[in-house]
Structures are given as structure tokens and as C-alpha cells.
N, C-alpha and C. Protein backbone atom coordinates (compact mmCIF):
# COMPACT_ATOMS: atom_id res chain seq x y z
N UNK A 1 -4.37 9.23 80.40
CA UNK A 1 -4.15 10.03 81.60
C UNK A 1 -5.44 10.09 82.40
N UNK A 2 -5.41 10.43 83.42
CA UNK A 2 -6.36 9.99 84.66
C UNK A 2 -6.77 11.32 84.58
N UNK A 3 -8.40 11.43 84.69
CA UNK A 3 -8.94 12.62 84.87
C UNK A 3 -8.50 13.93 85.85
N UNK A 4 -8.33 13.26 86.87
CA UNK A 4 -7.87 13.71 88.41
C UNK A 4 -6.67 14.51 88.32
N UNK A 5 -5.39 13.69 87.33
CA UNK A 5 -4.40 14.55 87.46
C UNK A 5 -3.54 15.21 85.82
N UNK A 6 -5.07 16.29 85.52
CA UNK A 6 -4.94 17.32 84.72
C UNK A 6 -5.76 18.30 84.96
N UNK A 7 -5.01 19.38 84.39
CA UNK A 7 -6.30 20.59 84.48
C UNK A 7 -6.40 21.09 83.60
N UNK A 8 -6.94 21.57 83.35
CA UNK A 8 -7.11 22.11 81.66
C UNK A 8 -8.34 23.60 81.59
N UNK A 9 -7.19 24.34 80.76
CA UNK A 9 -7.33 25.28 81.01
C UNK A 9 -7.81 26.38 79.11
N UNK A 10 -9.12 27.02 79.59
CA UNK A 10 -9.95 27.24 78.88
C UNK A 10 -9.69 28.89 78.66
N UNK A 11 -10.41 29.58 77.47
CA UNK A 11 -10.38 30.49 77.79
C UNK A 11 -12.01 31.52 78.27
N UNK A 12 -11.68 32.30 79.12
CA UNK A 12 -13.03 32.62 80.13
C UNK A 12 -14.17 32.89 79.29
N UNK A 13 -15.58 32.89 79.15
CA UNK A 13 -16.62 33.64 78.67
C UNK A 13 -16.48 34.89 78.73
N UNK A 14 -17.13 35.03 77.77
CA UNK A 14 -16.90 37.09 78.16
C UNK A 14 -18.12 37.45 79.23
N UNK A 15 -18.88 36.65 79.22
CA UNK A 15 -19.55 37.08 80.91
C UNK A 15 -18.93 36.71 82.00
N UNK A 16 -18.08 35.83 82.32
CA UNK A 16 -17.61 34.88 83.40
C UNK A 16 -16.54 35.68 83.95
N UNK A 17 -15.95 35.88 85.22
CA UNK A 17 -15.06 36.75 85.65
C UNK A 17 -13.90 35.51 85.83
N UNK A 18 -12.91 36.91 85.32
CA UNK A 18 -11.56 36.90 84.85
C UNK A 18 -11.22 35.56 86.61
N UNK A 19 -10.51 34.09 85.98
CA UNK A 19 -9.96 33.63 87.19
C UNK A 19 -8.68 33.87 88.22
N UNK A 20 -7.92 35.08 87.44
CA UNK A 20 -6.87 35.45 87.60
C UNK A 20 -6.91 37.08 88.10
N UNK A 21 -6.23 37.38 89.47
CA UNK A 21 -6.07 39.03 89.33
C UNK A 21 -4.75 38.99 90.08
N UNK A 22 -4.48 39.52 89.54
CA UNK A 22 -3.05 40.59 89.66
C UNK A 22 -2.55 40.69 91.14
N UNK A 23 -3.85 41.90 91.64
CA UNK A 23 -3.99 42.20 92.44
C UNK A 23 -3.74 41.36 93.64
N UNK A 24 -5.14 40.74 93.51
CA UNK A 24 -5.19 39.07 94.41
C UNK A 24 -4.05 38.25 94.87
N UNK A 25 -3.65 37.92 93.82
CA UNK A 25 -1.91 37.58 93.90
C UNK A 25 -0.92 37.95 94.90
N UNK A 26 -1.02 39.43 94.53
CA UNK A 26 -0.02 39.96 94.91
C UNK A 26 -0.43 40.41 96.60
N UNK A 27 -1.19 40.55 97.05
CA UNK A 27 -1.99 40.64 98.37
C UNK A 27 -1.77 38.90 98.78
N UNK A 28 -2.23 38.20 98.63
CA UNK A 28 -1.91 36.53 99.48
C UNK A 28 -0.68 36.44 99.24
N UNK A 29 0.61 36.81 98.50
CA UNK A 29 1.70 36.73 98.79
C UNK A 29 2.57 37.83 99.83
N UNK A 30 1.87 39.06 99.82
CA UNK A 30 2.57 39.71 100.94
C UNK A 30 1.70 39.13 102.35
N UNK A 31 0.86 38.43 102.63
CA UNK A 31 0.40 38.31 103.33
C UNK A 31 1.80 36.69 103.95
N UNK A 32 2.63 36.08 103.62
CA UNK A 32 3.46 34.88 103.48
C UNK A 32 4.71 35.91 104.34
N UNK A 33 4.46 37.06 103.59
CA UNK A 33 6.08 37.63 104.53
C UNK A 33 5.66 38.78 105.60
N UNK A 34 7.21 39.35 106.12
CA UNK A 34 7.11 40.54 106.69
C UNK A 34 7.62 41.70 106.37
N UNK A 35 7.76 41.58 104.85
CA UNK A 35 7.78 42.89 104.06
C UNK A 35 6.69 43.27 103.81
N UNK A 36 6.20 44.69 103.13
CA UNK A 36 5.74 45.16 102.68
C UNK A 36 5.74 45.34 101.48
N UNK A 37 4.42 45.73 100.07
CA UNK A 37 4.69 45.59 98.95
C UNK A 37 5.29 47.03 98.89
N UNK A 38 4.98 48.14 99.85
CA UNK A 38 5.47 49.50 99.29
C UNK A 38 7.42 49.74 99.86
N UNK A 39 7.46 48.55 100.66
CA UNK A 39 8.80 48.40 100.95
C UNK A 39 9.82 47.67 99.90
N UNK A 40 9.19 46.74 99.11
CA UNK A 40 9.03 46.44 97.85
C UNK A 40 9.83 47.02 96.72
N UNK A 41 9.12 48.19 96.39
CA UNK A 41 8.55 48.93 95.45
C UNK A 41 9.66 50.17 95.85
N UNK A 42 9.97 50.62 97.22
CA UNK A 42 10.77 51.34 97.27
C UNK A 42 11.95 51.04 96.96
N UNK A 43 12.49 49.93 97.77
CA UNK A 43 13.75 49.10 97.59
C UNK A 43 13.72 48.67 95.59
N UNK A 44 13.22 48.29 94.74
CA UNK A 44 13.08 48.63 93.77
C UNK A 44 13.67 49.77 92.98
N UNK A 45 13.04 50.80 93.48
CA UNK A 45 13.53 52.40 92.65
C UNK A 45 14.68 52.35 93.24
N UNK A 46 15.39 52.10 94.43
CA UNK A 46 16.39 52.45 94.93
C UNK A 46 17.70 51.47 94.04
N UNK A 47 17.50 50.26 93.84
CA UNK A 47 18.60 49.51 93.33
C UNK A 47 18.62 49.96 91.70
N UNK A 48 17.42 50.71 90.69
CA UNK A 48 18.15 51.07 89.61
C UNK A 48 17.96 52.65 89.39
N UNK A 49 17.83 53.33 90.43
CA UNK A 49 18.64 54.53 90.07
C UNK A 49 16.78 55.06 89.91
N UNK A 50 15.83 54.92 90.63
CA UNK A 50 14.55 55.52 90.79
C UNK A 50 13.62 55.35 89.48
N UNK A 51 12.74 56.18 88.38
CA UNK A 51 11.88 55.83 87.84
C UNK A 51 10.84 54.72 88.53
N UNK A 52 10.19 54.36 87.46
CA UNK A 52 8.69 53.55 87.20
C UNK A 52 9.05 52.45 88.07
N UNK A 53 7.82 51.78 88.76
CA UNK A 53 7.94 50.46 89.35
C UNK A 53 6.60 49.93 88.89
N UNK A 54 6.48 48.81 88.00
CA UNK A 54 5.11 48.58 87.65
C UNK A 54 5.04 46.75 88.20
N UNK A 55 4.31 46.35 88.40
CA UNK A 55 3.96 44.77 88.70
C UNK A 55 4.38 44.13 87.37
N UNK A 56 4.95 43.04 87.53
CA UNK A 56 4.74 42.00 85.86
C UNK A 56 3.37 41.34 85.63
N UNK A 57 2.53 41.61 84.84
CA UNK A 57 1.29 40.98 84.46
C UNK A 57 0.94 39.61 85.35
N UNK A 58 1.93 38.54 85.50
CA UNK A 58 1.58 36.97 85.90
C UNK A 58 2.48 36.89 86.96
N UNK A 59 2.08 37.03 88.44
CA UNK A 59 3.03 37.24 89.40
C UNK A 59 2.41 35.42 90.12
N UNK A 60 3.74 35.23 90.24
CA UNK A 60 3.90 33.54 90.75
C UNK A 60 3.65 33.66 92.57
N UNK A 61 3.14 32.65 92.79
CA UNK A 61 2.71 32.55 94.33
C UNK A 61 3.84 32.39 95.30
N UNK A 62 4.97 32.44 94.81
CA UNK A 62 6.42 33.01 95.83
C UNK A 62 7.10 34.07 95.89
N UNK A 63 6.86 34.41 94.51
CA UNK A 63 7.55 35.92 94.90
C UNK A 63 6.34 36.82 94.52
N UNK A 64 7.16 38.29 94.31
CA UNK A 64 6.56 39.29 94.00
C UNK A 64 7.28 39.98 92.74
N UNK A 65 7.11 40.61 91.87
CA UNK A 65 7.98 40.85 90.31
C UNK A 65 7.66 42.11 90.30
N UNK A 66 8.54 43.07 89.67
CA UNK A 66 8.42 44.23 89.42
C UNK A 66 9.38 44.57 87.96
N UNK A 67 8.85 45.17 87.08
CA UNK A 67 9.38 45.98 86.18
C UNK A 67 10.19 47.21 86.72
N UNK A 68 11.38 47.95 87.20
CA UNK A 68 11.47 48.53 87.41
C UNK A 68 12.80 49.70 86.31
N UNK A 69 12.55 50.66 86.58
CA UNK A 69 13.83 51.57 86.28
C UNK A 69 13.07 52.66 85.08
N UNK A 70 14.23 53.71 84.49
CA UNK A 70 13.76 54.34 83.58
C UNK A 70 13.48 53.55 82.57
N UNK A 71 12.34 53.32 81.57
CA UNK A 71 12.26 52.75 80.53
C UNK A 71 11.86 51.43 80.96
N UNK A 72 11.99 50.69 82.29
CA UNK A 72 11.52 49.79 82.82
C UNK A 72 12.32 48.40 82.27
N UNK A 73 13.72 49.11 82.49
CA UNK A 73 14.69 48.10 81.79
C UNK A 73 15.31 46.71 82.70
N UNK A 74 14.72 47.15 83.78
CA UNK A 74 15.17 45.96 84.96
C UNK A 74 13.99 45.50 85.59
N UNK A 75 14.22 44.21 86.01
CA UNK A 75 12.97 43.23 86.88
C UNK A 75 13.37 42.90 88.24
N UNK A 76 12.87 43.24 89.31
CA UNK A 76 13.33 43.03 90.41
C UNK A 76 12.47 42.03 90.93
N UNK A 77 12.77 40.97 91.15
CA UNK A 77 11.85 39.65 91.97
C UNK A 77 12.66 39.80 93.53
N UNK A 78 11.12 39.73 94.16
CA UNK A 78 11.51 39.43 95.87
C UNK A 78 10.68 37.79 96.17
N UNK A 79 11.49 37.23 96.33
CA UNK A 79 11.24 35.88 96.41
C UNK A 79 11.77 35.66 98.19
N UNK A 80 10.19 34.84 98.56
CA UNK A 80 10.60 33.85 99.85
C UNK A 80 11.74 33.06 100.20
N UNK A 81 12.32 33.49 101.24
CA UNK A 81 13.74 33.08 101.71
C UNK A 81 14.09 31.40 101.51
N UNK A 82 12.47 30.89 101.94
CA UNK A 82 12.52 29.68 101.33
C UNK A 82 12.97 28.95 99.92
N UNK A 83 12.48 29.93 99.05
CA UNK A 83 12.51 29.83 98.24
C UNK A 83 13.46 30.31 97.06
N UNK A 84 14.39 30.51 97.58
CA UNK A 84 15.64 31.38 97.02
C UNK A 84 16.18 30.83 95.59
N UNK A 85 16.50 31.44 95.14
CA UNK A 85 17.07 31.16 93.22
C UNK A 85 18.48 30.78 94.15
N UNK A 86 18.94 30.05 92.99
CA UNK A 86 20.31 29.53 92.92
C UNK A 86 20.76 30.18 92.11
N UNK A 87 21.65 31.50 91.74
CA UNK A 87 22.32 32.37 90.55
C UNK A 87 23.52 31.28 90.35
N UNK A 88 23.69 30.65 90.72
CA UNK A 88 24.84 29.83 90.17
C UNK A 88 24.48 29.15 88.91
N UNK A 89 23.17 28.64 89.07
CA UNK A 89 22.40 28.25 87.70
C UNK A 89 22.22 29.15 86.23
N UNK A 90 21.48 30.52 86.77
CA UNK A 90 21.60 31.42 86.09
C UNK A 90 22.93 31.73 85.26
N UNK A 91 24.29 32.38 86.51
CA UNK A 91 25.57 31.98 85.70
C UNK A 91 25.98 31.08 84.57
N UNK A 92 25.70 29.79 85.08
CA UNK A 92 26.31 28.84 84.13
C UNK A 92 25.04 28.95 83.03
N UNK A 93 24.38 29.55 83.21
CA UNK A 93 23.20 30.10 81.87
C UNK A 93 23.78 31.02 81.25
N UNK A 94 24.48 31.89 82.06
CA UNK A 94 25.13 32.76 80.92
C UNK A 94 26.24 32.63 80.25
N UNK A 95 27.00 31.95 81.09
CA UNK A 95 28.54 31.30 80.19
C UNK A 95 28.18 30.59 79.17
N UNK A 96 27.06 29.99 79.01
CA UNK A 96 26.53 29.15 77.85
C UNK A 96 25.84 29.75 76.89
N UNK A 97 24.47 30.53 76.96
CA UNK A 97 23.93 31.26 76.33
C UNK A 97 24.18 32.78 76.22
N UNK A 98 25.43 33.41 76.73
CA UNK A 98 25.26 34.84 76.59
C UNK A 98 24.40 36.04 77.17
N UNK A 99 24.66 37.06 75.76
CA UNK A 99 23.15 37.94 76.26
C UNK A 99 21.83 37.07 75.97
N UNK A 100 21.73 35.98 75.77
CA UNK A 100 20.66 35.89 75.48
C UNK A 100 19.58 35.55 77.07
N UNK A 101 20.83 35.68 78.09
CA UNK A 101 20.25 35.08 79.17
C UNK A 101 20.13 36.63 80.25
N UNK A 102 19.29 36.82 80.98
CA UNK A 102 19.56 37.86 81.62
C UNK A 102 20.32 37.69 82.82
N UNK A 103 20.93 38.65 82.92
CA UNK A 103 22.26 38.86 84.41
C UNK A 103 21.25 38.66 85.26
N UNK A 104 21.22 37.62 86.81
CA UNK A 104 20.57 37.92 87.72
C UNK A 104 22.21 37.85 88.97
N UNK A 105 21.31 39.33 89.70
CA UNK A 105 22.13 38.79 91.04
C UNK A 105 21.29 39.13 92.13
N UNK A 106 21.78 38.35 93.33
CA UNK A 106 21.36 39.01 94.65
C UNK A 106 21.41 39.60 95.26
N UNK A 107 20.63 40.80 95.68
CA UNK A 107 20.77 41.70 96.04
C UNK A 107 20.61 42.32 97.62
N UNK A 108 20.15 41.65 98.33
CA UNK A 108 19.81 41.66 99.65
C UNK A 108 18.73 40.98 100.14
N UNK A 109 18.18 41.92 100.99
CA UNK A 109 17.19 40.72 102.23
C UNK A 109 16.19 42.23 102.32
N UNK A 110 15.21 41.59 102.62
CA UNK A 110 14.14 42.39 103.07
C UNK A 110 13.15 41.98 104.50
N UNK A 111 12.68 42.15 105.29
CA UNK A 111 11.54 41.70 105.82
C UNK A 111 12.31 40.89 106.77
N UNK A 112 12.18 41.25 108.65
CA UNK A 112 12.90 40.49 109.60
C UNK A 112 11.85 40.36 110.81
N UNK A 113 11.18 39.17 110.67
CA UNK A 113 10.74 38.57 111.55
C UNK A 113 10.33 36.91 111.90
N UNK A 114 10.26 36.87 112.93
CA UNK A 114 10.12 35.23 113.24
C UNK A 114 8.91 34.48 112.83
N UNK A 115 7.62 35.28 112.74
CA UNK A 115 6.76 34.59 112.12
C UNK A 115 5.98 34.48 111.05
N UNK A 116 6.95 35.07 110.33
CA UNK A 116 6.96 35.47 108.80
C UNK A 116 8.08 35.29 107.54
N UNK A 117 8.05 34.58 106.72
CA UNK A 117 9.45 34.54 106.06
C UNK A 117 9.87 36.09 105.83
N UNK A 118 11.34 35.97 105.12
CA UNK A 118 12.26 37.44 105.09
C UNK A 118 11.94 37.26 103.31
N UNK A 119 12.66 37.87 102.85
CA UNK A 119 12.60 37.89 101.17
C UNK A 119 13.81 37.99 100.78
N UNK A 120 14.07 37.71 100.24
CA UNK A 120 15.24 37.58 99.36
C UNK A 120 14.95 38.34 98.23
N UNK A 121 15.66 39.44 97.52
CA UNK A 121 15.89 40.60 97.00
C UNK A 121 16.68 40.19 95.76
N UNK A 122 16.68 39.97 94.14
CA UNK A 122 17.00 39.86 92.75
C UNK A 122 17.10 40.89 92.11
N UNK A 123 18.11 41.64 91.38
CA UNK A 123 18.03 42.45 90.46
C UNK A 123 18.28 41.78 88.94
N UNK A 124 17.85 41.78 87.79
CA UNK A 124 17.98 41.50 86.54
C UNK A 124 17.87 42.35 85.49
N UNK A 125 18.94 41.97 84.56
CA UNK A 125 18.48 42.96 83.66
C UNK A 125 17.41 42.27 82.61
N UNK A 126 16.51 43.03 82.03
CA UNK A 126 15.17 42.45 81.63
C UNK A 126 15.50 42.44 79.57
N UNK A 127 15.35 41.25 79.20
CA UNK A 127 15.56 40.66 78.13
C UNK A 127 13.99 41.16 76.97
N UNK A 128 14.47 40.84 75.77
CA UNK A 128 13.35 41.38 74.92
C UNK A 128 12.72 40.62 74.81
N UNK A 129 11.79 40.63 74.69
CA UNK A 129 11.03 39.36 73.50
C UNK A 129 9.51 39.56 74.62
N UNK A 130 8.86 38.01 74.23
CA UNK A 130 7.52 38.10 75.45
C UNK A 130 8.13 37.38 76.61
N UNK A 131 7.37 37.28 77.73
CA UNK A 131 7.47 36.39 78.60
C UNK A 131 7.15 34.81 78.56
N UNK A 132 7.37 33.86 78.84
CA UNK A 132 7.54 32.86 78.79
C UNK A 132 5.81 32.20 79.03
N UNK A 133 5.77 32.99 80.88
CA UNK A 133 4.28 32.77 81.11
C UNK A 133 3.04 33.51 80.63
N UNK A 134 3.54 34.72 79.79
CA UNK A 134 2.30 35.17 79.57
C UNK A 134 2.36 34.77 77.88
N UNK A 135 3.08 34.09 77.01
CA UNK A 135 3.01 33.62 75.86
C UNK A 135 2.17 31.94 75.93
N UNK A 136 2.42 31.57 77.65
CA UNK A 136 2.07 30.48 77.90
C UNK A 136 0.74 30.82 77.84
N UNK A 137 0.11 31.64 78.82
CA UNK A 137 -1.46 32.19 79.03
C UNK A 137 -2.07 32.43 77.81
N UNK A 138 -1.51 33.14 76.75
CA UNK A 138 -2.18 33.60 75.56
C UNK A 138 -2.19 32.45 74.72
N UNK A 139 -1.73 31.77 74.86
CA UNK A 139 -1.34 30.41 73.61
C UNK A 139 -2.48 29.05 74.19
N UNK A 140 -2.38 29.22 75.62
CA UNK A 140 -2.85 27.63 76.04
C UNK A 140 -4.82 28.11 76.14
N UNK A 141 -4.80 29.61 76.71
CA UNK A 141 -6.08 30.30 77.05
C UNK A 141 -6.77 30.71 75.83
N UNK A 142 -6.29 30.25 74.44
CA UNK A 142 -6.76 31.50 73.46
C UNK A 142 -7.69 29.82 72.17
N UNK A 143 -7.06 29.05 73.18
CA UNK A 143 -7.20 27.58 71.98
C UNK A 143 -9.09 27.25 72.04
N UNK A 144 -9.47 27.02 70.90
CA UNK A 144 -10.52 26.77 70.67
C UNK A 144 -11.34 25.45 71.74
N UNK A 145 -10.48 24.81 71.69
CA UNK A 145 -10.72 23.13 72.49
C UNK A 145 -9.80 23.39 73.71
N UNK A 146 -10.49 22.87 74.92
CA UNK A 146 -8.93 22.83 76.17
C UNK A 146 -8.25 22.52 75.91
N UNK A 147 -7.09 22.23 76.97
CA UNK A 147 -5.52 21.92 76.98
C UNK A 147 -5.48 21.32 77.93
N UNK A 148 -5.50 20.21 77.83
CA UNK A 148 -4.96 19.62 79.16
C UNK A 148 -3.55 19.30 79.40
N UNK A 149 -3.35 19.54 80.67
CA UNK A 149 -2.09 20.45 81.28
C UNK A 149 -1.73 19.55 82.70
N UNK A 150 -0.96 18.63 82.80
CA UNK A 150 -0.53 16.93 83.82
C UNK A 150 -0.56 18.37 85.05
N UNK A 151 -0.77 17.54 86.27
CA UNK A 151 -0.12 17.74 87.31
C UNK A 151 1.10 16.81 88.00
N UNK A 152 1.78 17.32 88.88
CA UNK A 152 2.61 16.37 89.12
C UNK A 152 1.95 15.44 90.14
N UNK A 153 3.25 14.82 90.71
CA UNK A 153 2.82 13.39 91.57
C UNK A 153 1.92 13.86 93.31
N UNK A 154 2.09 15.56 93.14
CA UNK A 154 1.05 16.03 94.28
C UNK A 154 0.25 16.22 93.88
N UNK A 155 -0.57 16.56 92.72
CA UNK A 155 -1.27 17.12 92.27
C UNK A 155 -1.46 18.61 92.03
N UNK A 156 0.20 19.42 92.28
CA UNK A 156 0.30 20.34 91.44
C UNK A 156 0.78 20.79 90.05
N UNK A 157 0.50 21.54 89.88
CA UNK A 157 1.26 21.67 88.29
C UNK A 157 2.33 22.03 88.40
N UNK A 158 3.51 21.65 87.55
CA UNK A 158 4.57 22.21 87.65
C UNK A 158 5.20 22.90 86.55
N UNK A 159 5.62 24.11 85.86
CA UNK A 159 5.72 24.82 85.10
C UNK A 159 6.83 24.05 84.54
N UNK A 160 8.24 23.35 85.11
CA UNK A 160 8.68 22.83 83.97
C UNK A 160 8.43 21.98 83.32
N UNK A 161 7.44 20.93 83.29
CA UNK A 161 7.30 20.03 82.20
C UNK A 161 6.68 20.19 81.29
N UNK A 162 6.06 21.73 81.47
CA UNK A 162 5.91 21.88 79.79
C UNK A 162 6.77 22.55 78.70
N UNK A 163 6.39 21.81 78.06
CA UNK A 163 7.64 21.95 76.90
C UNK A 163 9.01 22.07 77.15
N UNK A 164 9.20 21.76 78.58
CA UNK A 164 10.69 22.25 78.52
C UNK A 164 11.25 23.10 78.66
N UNK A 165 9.93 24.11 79.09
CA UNK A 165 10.79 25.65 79.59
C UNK A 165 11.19 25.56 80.93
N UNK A 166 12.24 26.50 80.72
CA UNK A 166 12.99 26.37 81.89
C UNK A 166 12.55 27.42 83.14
N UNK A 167 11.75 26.76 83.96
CA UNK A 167 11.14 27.50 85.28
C UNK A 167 11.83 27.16 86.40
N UNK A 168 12.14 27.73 87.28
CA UNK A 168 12.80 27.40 89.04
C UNK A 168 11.35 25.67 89.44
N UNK A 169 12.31 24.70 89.23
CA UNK A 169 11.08 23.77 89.74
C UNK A 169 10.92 24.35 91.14
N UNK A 170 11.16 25.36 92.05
CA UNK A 170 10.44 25.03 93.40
C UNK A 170 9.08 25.70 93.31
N UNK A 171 9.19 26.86 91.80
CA UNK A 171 7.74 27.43 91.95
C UNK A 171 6.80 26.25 91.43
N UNK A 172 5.63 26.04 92.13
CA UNK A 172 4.76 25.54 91.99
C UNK A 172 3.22 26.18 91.96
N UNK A 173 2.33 25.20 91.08
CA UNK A 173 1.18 26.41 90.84
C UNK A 173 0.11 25.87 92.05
N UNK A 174 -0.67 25.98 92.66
CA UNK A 174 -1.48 25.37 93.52
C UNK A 174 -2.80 25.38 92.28
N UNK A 175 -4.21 24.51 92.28
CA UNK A 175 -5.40 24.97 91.54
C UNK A 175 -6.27 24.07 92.01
């Protein structure tokens, strides 16, 4: 494999600052629409009945993720209009796999203007176990030796070819 198209990914020094924030994230992605994160966050409490709204740890550069509800039993993703889930996929995920798959549906629209995408609005119910990407982060970030990790034929990474988990190919990672 060609130097150029991998990245490989280490885990930080304990002096070296963290390459990842939350925060950061989540600010250059509301900056893509014409929602708001507290419009967000409201619309959130409102679709499961109010309680907690907390961020998901590893928020992807299209949408925005939220833990929401009492007990924080639902995930609400607001994803770029561009960028919209296909629940038809999801469905035929669940006719196949069951509970093991979480219910997603669509839930509305957020954010109306012309020079800004709108959002597209997800409710789910939120499944046990870890997350996919943050089992990815702790597993690939925690290894003694790097990991080198292909990009695709742009030179981004693309979350499904590893291993085969199943990610929306339109999210893409930029690095």
C-alpha cells in the first residue's frame, strides 16, 4: 500500500493535545446549516417526552447526535438534507435482524434557508452494548504500534471498509 493513501492512527502522548473535540465538531457542523444546536436540543426533548439531552461522544461531520430522553433511552441524529438516511435500509435491517437493530424514523425538518442546508430530523430507539465508533477509537487508538487505516479512491477514509461495519457510506471522514 502506498504511503499517501493511509492514515494511521496512534494513540496521543499524554503531553500532546487531544486531536479530537467534541465541541469543535459540533460548532463546524452547525456552522453547514441554518439550524441551531439549541434548536437542536429543544426539538430533541420535545420528540421523547423532555428529560436529558447530552451530545454522543464521536459526532460525525454531517450530522449532529444527541442522547436524548429520561434515562437517555433515545438518539436523535439531525443530519444534512444532503445527506439524508434511507430508513428503508434500516427497515429491511429490522425485518432481518429484529431488536437487535434499532427502530429509526423520520421525523421532520429543521432549519429553512437558501444559503444553508435544512436538517433532516431522526428519532431512534438507542440499543445496548458500545458504539461501533467509539469501540473503533478505543481499539485502533489504544494499540501499541499504529494502524494503518486505507483511504478511499479520494483520499478519504471511509468508515465502511473496515471490517465491515455497517456505516451510511455517504458519511465520510475528511483528515
Amino acid at each position: 500500500m502506498d504511503k499517501s493513501s493511509e492514515i494511521i492512527i496512534t494513540a496521543p502522548s499524554p503531553d500532546a493535545p487531544a486531536n479530537y473535540s467534541v465541541n469543535s465538531e459540533i460548532q463546524d457542523f452547525f456552522t453547514k446549516t441554518s439550524a441551531t444546536r439549541a434548536a437542536c436540543d429543544a426539538k430533541a426533548k420535545e420528540l421523547v417526552g423532555g428529560g436529558e439531552v447530552v451530545p454522543v461522544d464521536v459526532q460525525g461531520a454531517c450530522s449532529y447526535t444527541v442522547y436524548a430522553g429520561p434515562g437517555l433511552q433515545y438518539v436523535v441524529q439531525f443530519r444534512l438534507e444532503s445527506l439524508a438516511l434511507e430508513t428503508e435500509i434500516s427497515s429491511l435491517a429490522t425485518e432481518i435482524y429484529g431488536s437487535l437493530v434499532p427502530k429509526v424514523s423520520f421525523v421532520g425538518r429543521l432549519g429553512e434557508n437558501e444559503e444553508k442546508q435544512a436538517l433532516r430530523v431522526y428519532l431512534m430507539t438507542r440499543g445496548s452494548g458500545s458504539a461501533t465508533l467509539v469501540w473503533i477509537h478505543q481499539s485502533a487508538c489504544n494499540e501499541p504500534k499504529p494502524v494503518p487505516i486505507p483511504n478511499d479512491e479520494h483520499g478519504r477514509y471511509n468508515m465502511m471498509s473496515l471490517d465491515g461495519f455497517l456505516i451510511n457510506p455517504g458519511t465520510k471522514f475528511d483528515f
